[in-house]
C-alpha atoms as a PDB file:
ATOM      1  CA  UNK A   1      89.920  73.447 111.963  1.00  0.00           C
ATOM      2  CA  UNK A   2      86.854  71.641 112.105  1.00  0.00           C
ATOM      3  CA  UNK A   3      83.665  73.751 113.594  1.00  0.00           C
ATOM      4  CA  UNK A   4      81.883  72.364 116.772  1.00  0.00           C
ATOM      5  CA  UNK A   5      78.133  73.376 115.991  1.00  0.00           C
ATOM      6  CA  UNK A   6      76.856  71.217 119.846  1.00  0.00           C
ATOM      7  CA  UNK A   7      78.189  73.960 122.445  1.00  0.00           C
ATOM      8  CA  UNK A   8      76.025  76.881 124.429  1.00  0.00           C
ATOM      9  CA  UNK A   9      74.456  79.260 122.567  1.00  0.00           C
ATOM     10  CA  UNK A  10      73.573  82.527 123.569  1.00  0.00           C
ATOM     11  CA  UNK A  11      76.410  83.488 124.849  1.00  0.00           C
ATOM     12  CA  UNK A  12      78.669  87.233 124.047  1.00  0.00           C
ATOM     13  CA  UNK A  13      82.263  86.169 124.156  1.00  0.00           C
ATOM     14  CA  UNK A  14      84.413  89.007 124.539  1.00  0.00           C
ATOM     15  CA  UNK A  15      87.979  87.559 122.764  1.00  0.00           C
ATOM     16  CA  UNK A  16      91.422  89.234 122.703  1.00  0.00           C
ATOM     17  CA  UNK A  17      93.169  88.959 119.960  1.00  0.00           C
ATOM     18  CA  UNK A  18      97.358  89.133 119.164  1.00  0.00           C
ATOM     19  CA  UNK A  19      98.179  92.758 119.231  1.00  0.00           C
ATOM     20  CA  UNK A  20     101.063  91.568 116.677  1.00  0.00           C
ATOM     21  CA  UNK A  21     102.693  88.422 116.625  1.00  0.00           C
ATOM     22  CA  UNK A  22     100.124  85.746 116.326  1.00  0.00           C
ATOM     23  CA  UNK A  23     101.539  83.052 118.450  1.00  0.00           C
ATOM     24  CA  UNK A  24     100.201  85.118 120.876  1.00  0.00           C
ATOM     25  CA  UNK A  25      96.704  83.950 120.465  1.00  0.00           C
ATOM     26  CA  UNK A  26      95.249  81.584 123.172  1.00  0.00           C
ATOM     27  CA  UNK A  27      93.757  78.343 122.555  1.00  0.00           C
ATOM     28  CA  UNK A  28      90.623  78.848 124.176  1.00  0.00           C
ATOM     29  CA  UNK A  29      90.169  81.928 122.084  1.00  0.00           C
ATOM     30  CA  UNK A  30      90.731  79.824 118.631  1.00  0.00           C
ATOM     31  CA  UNK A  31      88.186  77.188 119.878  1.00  0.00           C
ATOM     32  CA  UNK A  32      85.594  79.898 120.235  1.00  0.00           C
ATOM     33  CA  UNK A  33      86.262  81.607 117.635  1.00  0.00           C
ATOM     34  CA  UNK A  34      85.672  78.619 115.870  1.00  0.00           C
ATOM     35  CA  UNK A  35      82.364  77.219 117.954  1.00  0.00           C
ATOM     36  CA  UNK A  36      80.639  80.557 118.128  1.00  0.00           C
ATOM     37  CA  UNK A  37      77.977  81.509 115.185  1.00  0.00           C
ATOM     38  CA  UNK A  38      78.815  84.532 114.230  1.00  0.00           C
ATOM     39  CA  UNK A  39      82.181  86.808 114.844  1.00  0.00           C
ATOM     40  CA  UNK A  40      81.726  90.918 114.953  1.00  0.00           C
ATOM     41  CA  UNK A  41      84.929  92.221 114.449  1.00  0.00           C
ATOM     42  CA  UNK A  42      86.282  96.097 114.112  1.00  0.00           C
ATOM     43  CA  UNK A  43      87.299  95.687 110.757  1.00  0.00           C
ATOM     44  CA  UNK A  44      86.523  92.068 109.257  1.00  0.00           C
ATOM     45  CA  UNK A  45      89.138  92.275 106.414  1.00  0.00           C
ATOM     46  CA  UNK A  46      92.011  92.587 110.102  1.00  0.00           C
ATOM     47  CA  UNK A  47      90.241  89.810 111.469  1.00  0.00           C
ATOM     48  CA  UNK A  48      89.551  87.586 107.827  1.00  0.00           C
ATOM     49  CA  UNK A  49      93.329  87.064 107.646  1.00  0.00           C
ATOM     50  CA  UNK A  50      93.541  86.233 111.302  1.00  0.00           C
ATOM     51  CA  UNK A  51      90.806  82.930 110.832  1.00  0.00           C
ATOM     52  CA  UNK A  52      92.519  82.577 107.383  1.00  0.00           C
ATOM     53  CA  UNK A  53      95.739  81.955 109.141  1.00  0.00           C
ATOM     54  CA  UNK A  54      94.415  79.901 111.415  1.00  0.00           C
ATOM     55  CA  UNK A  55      91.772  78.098 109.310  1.00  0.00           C
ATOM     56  CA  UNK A  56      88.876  79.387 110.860  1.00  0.00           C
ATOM     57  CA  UNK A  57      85.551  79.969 108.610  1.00  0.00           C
ATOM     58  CA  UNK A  58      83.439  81.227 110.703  1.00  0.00           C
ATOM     59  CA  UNK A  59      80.973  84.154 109.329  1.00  0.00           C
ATOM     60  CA  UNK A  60      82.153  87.858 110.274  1.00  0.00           C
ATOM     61  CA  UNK A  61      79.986  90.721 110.421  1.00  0.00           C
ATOM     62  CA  UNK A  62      81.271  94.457 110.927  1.00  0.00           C
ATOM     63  CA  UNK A  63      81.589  96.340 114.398  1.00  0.00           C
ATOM     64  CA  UNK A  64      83.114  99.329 114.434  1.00  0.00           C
ATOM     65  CA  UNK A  65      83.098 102.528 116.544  1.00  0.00           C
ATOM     66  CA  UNK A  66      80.773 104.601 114.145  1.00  0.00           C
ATOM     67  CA  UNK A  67      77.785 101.794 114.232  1.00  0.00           C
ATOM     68  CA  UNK A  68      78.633 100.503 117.780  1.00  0.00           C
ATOM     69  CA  UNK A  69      74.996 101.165 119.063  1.00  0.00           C
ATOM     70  CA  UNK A  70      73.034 100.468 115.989  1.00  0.00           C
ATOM     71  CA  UNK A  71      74.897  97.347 115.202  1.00  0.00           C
ATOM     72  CA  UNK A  72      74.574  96.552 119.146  1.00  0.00           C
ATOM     73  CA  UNK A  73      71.094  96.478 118.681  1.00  0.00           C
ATOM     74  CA  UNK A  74      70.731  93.735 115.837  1.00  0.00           C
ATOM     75  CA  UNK A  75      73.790  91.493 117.583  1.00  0.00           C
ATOM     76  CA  UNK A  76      71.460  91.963 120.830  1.00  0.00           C
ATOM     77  CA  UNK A  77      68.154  90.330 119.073  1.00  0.00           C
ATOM     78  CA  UNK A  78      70.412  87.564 117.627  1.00  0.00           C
ATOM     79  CA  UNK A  79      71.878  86.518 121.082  1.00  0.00           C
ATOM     80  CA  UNK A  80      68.751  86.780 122.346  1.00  0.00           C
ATOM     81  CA  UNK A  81      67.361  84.277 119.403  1.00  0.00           C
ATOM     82  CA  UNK A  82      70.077  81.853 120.867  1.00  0.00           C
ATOM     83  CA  UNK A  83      73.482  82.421 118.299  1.00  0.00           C
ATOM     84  CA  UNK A  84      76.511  82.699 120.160  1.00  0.00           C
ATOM     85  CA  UNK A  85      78.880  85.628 119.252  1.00  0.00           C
ATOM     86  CA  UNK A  86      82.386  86.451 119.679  1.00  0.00           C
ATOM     87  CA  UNK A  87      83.420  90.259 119.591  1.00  0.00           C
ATOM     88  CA  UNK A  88      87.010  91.033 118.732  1.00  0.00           C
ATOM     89  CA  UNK A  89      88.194  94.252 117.419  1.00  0.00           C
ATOM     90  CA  UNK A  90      91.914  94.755 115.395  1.00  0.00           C
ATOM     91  CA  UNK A  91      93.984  94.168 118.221  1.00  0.00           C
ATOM     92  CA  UNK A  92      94.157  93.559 121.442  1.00  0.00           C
ATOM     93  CA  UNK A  93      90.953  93.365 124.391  1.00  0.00           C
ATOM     94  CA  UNK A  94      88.164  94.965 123.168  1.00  0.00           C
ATOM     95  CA  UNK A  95      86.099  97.688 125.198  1.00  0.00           C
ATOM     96  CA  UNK A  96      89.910  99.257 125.767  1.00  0.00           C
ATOM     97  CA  UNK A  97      90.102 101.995 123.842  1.00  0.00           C
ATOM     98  CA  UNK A  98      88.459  99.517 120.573  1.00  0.00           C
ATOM     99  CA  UNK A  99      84.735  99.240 120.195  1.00  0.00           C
ATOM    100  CA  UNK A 100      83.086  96.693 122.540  1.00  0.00           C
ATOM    101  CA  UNK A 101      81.874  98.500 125.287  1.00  0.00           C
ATOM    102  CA  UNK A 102      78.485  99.577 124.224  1.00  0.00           C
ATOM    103  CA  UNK A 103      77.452  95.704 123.259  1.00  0.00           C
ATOM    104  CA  UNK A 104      78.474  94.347 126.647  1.00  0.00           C
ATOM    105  CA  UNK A 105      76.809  96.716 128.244  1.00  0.00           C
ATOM    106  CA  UNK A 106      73.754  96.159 126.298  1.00  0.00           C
ATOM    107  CA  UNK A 107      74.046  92.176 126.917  1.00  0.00           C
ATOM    108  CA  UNK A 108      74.499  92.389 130.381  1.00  0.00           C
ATOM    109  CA  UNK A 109      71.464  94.640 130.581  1.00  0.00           C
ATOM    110  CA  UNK A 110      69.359  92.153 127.843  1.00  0.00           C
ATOM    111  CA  UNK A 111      70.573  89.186 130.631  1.00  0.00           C
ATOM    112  CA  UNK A 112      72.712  87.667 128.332  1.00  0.00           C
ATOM    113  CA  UNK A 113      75.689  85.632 129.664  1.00  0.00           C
ATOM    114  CA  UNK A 114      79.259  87.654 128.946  1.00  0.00           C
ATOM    115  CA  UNK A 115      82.514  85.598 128.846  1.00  0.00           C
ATOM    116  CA  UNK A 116      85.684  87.677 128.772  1.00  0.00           C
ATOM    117  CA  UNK A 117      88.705  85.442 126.613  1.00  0.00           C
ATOM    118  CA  UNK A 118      91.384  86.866 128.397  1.00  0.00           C
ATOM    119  CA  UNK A 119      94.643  87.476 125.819  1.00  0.00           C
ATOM    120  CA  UNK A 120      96.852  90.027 124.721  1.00  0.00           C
ATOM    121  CA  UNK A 121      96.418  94.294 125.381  1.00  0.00           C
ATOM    122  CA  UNK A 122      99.053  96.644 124.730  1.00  0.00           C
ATOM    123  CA  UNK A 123      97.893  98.549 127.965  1.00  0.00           C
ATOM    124  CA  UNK A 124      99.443  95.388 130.127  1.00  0.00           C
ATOM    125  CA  UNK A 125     102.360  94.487 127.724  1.00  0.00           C
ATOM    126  CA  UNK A 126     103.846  97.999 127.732  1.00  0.00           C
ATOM    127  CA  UNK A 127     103.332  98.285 131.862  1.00  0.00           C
ATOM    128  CA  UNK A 128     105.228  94.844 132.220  1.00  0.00           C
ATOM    129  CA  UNK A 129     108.352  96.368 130.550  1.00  0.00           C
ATOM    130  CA  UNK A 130     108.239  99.662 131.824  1.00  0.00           C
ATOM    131  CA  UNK A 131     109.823  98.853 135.126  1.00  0.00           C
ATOM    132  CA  UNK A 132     107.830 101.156 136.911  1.00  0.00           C
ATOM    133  CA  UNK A 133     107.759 100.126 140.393  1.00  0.00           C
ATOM    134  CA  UNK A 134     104.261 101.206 141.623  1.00  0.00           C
ATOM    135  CA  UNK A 135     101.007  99.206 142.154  1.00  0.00           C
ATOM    136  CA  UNK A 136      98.747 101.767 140.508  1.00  0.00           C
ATOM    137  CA  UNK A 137      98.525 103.504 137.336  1.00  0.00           C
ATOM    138  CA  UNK A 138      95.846 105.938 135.390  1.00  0.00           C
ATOM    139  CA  UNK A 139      95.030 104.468 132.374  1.00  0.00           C
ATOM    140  CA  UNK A 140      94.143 107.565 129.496  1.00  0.00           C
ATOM    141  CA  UNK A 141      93.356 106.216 126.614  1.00  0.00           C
ATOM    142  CA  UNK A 142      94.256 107.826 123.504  1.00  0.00           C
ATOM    143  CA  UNK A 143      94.717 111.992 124.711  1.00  0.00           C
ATOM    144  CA  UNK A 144      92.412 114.470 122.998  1.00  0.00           C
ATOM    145  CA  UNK A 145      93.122 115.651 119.216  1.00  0.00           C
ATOM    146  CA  UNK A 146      91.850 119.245 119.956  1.00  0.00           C
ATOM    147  CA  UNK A 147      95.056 120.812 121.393  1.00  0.00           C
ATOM    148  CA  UNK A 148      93.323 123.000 123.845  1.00  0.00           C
ATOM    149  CA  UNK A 149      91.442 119.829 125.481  1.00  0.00           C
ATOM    150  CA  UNK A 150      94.403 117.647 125.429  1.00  0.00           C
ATOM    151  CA  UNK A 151      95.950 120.358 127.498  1.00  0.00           C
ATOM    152  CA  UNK A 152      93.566 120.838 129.688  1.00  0.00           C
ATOM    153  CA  UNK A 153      93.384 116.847 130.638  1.00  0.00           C
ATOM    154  CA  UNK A 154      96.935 117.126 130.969  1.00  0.00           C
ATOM    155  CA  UNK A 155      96.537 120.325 133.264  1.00  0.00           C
ATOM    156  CA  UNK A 156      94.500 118.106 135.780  1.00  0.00           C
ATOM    157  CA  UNK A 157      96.933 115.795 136.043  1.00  0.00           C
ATOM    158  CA  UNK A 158      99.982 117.606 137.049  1.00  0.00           C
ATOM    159  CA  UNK A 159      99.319 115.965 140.907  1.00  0.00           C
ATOM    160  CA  UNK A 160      98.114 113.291 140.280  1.00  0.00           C
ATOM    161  CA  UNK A 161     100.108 110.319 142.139  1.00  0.00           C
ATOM    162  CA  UNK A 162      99.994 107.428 139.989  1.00  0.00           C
ATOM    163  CA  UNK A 163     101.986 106.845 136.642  1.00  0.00           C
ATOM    164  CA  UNK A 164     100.363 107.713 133.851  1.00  0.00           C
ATOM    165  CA  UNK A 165      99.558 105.461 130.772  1.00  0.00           C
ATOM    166  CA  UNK A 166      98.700 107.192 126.964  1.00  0.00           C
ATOM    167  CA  UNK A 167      97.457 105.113 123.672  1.00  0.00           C
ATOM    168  CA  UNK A 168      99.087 107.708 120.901  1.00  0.00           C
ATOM    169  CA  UNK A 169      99.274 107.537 117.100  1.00  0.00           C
ATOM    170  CA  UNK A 170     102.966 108.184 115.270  1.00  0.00           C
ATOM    171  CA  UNK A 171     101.594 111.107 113.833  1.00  0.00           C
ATOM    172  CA  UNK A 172     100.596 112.708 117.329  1.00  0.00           C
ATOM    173  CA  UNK A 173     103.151 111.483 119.199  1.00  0.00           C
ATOM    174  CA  UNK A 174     105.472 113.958 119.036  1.00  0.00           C
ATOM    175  CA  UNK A 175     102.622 116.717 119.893  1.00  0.00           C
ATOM    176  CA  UNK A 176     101.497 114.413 123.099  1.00  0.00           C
ATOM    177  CA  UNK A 177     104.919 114.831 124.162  1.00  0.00           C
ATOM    178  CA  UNK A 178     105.670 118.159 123.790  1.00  0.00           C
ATOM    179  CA  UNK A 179     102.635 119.159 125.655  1.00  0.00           C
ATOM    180  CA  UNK A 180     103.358 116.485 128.657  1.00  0.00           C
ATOM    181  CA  UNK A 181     106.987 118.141 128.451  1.00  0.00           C
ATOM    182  CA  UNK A 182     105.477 121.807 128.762  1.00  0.00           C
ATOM    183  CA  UNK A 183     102.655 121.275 131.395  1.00  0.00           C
ATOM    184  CA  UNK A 184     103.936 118.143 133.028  1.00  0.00           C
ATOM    185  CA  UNK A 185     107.510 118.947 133.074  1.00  0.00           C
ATOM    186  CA  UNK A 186     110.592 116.986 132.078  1.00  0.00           C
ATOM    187  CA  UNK A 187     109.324 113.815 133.744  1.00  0.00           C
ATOM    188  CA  UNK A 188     111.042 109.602 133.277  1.00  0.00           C
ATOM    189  CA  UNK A 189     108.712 108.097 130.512  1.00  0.00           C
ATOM    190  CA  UNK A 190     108.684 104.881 129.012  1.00  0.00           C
ATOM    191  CA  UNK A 191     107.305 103.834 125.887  1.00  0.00           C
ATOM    192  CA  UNK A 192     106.614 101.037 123.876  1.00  0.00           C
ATOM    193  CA  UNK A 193     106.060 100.841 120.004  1.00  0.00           C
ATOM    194  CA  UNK A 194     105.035  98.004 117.541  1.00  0.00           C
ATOM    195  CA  UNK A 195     104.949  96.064 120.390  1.00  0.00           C
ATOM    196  CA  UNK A 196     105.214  92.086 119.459  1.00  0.00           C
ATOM    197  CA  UNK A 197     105.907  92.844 116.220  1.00  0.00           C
ATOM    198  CA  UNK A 198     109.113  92.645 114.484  1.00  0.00           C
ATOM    199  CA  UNK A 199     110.038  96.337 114.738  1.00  0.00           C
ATOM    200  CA  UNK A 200     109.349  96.423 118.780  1.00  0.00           C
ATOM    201  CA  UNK A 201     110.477  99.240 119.996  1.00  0.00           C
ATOM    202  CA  UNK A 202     110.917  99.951 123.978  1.00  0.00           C
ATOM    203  CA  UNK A 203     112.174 103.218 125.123  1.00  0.00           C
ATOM    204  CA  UNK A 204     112.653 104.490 129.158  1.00  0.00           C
ATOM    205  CA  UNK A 205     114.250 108.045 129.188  1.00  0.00           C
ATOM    206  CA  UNK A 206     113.096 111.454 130.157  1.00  0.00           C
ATOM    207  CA  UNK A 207     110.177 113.202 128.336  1.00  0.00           C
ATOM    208  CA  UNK A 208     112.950 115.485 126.270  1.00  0.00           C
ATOM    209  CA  UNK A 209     114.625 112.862 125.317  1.00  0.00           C
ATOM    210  CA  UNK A 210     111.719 110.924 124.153  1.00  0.00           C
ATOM    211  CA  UNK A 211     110.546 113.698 121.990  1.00  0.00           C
ATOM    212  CA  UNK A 212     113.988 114.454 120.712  1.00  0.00           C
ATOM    213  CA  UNK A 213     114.427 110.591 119.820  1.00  0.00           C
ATOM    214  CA  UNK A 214     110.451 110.960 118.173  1.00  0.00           C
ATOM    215  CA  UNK A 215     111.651 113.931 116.576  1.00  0.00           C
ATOM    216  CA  UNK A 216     114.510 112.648 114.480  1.00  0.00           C
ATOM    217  CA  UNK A 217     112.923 110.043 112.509  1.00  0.00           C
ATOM    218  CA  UNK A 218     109.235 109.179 110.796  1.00  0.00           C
ATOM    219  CA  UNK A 219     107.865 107.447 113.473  1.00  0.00           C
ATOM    220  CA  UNK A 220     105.330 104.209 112.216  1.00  0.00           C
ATOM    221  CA  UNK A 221     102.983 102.107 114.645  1.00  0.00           C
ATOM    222  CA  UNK A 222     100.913 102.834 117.422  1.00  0.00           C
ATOM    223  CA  UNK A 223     102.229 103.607 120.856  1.00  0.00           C
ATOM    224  CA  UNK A 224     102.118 102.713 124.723  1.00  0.00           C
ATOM    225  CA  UNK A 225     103.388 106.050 126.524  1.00  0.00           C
ATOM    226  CA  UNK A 226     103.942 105.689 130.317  1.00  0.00           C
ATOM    227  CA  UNK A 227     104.721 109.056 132.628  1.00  0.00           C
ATOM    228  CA  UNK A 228     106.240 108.466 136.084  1.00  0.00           C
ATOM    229  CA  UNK A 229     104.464 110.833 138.680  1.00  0.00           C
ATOM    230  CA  UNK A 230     106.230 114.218 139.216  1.00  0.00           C
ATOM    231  CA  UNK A 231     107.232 115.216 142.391  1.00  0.00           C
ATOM    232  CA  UNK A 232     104.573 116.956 144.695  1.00  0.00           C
ATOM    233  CA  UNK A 233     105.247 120.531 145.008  1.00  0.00           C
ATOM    234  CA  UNK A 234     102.670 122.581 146.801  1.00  0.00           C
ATOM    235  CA  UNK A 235     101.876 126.279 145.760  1.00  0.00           C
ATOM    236  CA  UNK A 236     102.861 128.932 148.087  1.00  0.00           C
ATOM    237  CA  UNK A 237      99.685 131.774 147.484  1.00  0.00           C
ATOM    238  CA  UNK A 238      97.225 133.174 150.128  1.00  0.00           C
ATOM    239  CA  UNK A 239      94.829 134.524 147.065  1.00  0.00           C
ATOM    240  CA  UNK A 240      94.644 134.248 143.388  1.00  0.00           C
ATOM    241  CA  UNK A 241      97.118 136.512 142.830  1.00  0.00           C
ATOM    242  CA  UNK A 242      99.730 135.517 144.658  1.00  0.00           C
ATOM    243  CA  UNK A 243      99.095 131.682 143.747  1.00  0.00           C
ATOM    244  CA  UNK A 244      99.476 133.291 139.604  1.00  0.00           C
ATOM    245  CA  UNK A 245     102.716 134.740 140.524  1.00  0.00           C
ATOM    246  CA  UNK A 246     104.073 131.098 142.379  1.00  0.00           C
ATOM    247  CA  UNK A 247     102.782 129.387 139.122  1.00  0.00           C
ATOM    248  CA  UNK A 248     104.721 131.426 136.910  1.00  0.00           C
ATOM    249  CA  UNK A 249     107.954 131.709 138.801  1.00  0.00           C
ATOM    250  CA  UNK A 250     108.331 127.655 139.461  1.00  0.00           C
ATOM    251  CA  UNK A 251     106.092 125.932 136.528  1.00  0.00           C
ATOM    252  CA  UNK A 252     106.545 125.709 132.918  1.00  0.00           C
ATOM    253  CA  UNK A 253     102.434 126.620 132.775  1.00  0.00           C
ATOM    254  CA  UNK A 254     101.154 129.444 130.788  1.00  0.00           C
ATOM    255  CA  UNK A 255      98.449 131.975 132.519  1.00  0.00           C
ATOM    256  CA  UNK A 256      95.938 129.977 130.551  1.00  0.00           C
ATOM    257  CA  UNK A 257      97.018 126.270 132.186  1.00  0.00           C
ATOM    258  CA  UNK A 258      97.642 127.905 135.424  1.00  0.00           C
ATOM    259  CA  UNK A 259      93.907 129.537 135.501  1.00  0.00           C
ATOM    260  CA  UNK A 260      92.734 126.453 134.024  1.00  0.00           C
ATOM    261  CA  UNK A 261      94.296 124.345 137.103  1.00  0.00           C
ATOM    262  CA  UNK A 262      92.952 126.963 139.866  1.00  0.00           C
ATOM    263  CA  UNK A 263      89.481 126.822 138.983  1.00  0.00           C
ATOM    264  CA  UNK A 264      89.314 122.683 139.012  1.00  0.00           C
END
């Protein structure tokens, strides 16, 4: 693909990128990515075999979560000195959950014109196949390594109205779950794994049996776990010890998680 050097320059294109199958890359994003100056990408040796593929030989430079602000910085001075740059990270949009947010922030703040390539996230692919039939959601992230903080997130959440939506490793999947199962209760879930890739994986079923099913096998690519919302149950208490005693008769929560909950 031949490389347009007469376009705008100065400009921070922000470009999503196939989260698997690449014929899911726009055409407006492989223009850019072809126009622009410079490409900072999470991992250039992910994104070398995307331009390869595509024929793209555009220079890459490394962004990735541990130098986000110090790399900011020099990207900054070099849209500033008029290069135009496109930011992708591995997979997906970045800024969601990837590296990205720190530089846009800094370009909008610098006065530098931000373009968003809209494209492929796992966040929207997973929703669109879960089937669950409500207009909002809480999007999470990836939960908290640290068991004791992942449960605590997942202790403020037990009311909360909205479906829930997790990023999750195979490795911690299965601990993600069993803590949702314990503190959240036995919940309708939905997940997605490897999604637009050949081993696509789609999933709706309680919380048990989504653990059970992650349980049973060695589990490979990243997931898209969605929680319904539980039903609302109000606690019964007129002081902190009677609202202990309602928690432990009718919850799943230890003393810890319940204490935890009553002092939010």
């Amino acid at each position: 693909m031949a490389r347009n050097t007469d376009i705008t320059t100065g400009i921070l294109y922000v470009a999503a990128t196939p989260i698997g199958n690449l014929e899911d890359i726009t055409l407006r994003c492989l223009r850019i990515l072809a126009e622009v100056d410079l490409i900072a990408a999470e991992d250039t040796r992910h994104t070398r075999k995307l331009l390869t593929h595509f024929e793209i030989s555009t220079p890459l430079i490394s962004y990735y979560r541990e130098k986000e602000t110090e790399r900011s910085i020099q990207l900054i001075k070099r849209l500033i000195n008029g290069e135009s740059i496109a930011l992708v990270s591995d997979a997906g949009t970045p800024g969601i959950s990837d590296p990205g947010a720190i530089l846009v922030a800094h370009a909008h703040k610098a006065g530098i014109k931000v373009v968003p390539l809209s494209g492929a996230s796992a966040l929207t692919t997973a929703l669109s196949a879960a089937g669950i039939i409500n207009p909002h959601f809480l999007f999470l992230g990836f939960a908290p390594s640290k068991k004791s903080q992942r449960r605590a997130l997942l202790t403020s959440l037990i009311d909360a109205p909205w479906p829930l939506v997790f990023y999750e490793s195979p490795r911690r999947i299965e601990g993600l779950l069993t803590d949702i199962l314990k503190i959240l209760g036995d919940r309708k879930g939905f997940w997605g794994r490897e999604l637009t890739k050949a081993y696509e994986e789609l999933q709706k079923a309680s919380i048990s049996e989504l653990l059970s099913h992650a349980s049973s096998k060695t589990n490979r690519g990243e997931f898209v776990l969605v929680i319904e919302p539980g039903t609302a149950i109000k606690a019964e208490g007129e002081n902190l010890q009677e609202l202990l005693v309602w928690y432990r008769d009718n919850t799943t929560l230890s003393l810890k998680d319940v204490s935890r909950k009553l002092a939010a």
